[in-house]
C-alpha atoms as a PDB file:
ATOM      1  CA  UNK A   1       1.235  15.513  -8.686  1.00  0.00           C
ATOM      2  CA  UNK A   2      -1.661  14.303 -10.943  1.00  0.00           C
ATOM      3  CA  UNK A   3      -5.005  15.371 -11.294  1.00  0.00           C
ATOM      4  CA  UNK A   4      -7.878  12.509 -11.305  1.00  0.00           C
ATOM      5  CA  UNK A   5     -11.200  13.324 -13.011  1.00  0.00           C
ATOM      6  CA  UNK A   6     -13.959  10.432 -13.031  1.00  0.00           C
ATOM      7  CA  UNK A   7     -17.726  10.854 -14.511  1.00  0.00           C
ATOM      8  CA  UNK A   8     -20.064   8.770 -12.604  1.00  0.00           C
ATOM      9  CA  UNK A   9     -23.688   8.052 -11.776  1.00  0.00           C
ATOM     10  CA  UNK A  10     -24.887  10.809  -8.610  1.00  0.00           C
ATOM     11  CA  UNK A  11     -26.412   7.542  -7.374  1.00  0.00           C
ATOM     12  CA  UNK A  12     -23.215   6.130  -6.558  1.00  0.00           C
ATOM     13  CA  UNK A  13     -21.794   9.326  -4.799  1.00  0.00           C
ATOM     14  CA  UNK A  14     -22.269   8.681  -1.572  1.00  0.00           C
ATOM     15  CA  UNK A  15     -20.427   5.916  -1.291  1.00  0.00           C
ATOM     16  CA  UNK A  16     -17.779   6.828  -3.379  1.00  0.00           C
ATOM     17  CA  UNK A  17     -17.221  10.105  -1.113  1.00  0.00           C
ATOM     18  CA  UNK A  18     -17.351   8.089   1.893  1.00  0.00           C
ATOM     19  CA  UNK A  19     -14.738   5.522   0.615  1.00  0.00           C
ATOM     20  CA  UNK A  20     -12.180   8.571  -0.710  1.00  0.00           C
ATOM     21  CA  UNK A  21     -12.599  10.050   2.887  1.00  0.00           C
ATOM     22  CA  UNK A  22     -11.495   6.952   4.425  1.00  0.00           C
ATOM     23  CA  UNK A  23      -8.372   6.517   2.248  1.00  0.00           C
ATOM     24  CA  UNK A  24      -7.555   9.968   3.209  1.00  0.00           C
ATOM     25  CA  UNK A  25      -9.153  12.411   0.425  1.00  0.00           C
ATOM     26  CA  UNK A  26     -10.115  15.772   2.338  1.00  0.00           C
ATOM     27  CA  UNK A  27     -11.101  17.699  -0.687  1.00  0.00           C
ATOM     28  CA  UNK A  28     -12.512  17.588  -4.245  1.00  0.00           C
ATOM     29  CA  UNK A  29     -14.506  19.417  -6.757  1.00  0.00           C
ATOM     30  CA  UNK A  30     -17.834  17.832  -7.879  1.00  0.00           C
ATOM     31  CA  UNK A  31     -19.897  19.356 -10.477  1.00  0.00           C
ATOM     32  CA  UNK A  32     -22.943  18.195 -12.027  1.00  0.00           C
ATOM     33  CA  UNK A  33     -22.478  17.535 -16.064  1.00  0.00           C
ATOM     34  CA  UNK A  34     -24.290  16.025 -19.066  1.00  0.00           C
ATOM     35  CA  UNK A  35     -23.056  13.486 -20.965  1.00  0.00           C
ATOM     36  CA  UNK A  36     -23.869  12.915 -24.933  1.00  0.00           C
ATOM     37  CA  UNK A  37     -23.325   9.155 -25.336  1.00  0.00           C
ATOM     38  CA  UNK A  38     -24.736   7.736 -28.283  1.00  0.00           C
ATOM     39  CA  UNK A  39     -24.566   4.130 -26.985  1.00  0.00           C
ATOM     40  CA  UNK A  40     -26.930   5.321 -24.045  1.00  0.00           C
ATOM     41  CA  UNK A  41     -29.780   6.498 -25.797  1.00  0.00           C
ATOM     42  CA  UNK A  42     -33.040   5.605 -25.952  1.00  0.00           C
ATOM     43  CA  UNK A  43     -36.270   6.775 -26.676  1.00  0.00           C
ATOM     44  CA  UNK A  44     -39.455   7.806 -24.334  1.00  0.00           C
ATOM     45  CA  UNK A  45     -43.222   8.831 -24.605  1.00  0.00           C
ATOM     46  CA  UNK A  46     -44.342  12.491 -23.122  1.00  0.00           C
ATOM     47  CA  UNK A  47     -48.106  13.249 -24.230  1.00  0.00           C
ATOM     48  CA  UNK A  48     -47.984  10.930 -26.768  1.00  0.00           C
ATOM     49  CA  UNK A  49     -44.855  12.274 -28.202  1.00  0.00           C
ATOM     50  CA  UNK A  50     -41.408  10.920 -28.501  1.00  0.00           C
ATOM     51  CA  UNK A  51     -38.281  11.759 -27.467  1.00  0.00           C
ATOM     52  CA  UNK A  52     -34.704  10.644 -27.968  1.00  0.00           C
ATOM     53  CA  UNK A  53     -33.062  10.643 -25.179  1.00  0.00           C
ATOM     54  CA  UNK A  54     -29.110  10.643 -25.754  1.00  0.00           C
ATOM     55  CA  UNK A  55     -28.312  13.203 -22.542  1.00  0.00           C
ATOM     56  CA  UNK A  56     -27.605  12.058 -19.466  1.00  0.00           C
ATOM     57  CA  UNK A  57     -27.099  13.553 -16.262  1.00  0.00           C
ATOM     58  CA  UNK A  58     -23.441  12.628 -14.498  1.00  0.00           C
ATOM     59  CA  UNK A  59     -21.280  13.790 -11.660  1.00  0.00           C
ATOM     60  CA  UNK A  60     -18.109  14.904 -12.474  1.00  0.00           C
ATOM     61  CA  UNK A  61     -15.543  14.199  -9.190  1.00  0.00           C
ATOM     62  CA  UNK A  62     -11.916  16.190  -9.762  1.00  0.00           C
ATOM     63  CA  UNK A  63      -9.322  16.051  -6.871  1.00  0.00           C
ATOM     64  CA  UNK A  64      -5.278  16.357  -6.551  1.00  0.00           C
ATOM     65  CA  UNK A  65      -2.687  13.398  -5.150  1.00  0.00           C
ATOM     66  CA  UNK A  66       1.036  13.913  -4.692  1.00  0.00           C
ATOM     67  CA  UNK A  67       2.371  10.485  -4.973  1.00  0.00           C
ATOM     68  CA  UNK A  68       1.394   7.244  -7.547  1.00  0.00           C
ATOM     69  CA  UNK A  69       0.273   5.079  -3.861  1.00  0.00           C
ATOM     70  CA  UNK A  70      -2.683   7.411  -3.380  1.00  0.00           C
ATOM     71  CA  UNK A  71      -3.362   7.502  -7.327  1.00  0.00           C
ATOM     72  CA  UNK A  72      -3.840   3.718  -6.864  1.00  0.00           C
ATOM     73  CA  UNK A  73      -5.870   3.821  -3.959  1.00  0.00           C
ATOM     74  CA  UNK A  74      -8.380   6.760  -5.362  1.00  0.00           C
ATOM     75  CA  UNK A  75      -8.566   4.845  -8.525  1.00  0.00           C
ATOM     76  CA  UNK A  76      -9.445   1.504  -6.919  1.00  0.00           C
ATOM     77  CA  UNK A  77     -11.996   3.490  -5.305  1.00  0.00           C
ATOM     78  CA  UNK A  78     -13.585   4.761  -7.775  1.00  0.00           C
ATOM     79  CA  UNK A  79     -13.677   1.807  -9.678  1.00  0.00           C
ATOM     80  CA  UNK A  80     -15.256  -0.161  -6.666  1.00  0.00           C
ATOM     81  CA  UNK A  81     -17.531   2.305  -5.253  1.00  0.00           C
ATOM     82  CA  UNK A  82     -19.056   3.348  -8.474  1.00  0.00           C
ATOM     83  CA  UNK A  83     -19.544  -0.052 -10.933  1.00  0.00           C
ATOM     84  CA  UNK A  84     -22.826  -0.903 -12.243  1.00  0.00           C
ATOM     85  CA  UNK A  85     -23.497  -3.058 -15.100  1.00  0.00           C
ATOM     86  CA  UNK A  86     -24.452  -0.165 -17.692  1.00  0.00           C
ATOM     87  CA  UNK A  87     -22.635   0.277 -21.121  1.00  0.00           C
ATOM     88  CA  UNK A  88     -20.030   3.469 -20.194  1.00  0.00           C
ATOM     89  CA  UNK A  89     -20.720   3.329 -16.503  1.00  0.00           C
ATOM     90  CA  UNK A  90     -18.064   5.369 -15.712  1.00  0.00           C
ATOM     91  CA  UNK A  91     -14.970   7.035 -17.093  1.00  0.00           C
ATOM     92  CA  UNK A  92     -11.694   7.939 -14.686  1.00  0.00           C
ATOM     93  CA  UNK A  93      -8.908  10.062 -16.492  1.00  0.00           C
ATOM     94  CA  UNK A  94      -5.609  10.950 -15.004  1.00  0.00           C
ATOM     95  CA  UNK A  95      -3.581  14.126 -15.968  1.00  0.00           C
ATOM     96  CA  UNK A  96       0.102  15.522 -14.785  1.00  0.00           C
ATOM     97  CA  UNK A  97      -0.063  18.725 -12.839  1.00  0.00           C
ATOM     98  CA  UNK A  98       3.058  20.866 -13.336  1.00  0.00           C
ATOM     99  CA  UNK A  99       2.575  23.670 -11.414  1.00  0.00           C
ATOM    100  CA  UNK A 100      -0.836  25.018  -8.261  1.00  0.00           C
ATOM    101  CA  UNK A 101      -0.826  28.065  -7.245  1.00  0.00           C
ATOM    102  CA  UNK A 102      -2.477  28.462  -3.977  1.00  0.00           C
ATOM    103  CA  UNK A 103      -4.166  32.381  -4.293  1.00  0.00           C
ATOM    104  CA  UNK A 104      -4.429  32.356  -0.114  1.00  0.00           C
ATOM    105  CA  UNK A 105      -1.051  32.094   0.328  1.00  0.00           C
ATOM    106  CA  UNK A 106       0.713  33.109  -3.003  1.00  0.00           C
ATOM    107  CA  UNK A 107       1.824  36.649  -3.272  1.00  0.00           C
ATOM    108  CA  UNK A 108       0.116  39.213  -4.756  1.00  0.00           C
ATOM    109  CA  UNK A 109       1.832  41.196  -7.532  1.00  0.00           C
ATOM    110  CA  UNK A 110       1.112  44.755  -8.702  1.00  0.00           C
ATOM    111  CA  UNK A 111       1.254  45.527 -12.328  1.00  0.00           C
END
C-alpha cells in the first residue's frame, strides 16, 4: 500500500477530483495549506506600503492505493490535471504504508 500526497493550486481541483473519480479514487483527504517558497515570492503595494509576499495558499490532496497500477494512474493524474507553467507548480510525494487501522471495525481494547 502507499500513500500519495500532492500540493497543488485549489484552481486546478476540480478537475483533478473529477479525473481521480473516474480512474476509480472514492476517497481522499484535502486540506488547505501554505506554502513558504522562496522562488515564488514577490512583492505588492497595500496603502502605499509593501509587502513581500513569499506565502502561498495550496491544496494539499492525500489518498491510499493498494497496488503500483493505480499509483501510476493517480500520479498521471495528477500530473495532467494539475500543470501550469509556474516555477514549483506542484509537488507529488509517495510514501510506504505498513500498517491502517480501520477504528470502525478494529476492536476495541480495555486497558
Amino acid at each position: 500500500m502507499k500513500k500519495i500526497e500532492a500540493l497543488i493550486d485549489p484552481g486546478n481541483m476540480e478537475q483533478l477530483k473529477k479525473a481521480l473519480i473516474k480512474i476509480g479514487i472514492r476517497r481522499m483527504t484535502i486540506s488547505k495549506v501554505d506554502e513558504f517558497d522562496d522562488q515564488k515570492s514577490h512583492k505588492e503595494l497595500y496603502r502605499a506600503n509593501e509587502y513581500l509576499i513569499d506565502v502561498t495558499k495550496e491544496l494539499k490532496i492525500e489518498l491510499m492505493v493498494t497496488t503500483d497500477e493505480m499509483l501510476d494512474r493517480v500520479v498521471q493524474a495528477i500530473e495532467k490535471n494539475t500543470k501550469t507553467e509556474n516555477i514549483g507548480d506542484r509537488e507529488i510525494s509517495v510514501f510506504p504504508v505498513g500498517k491502517v487501522i480501520r477504528l470502525r471495525t478494529h476492536p476495541s481494547h480495555s486497558v
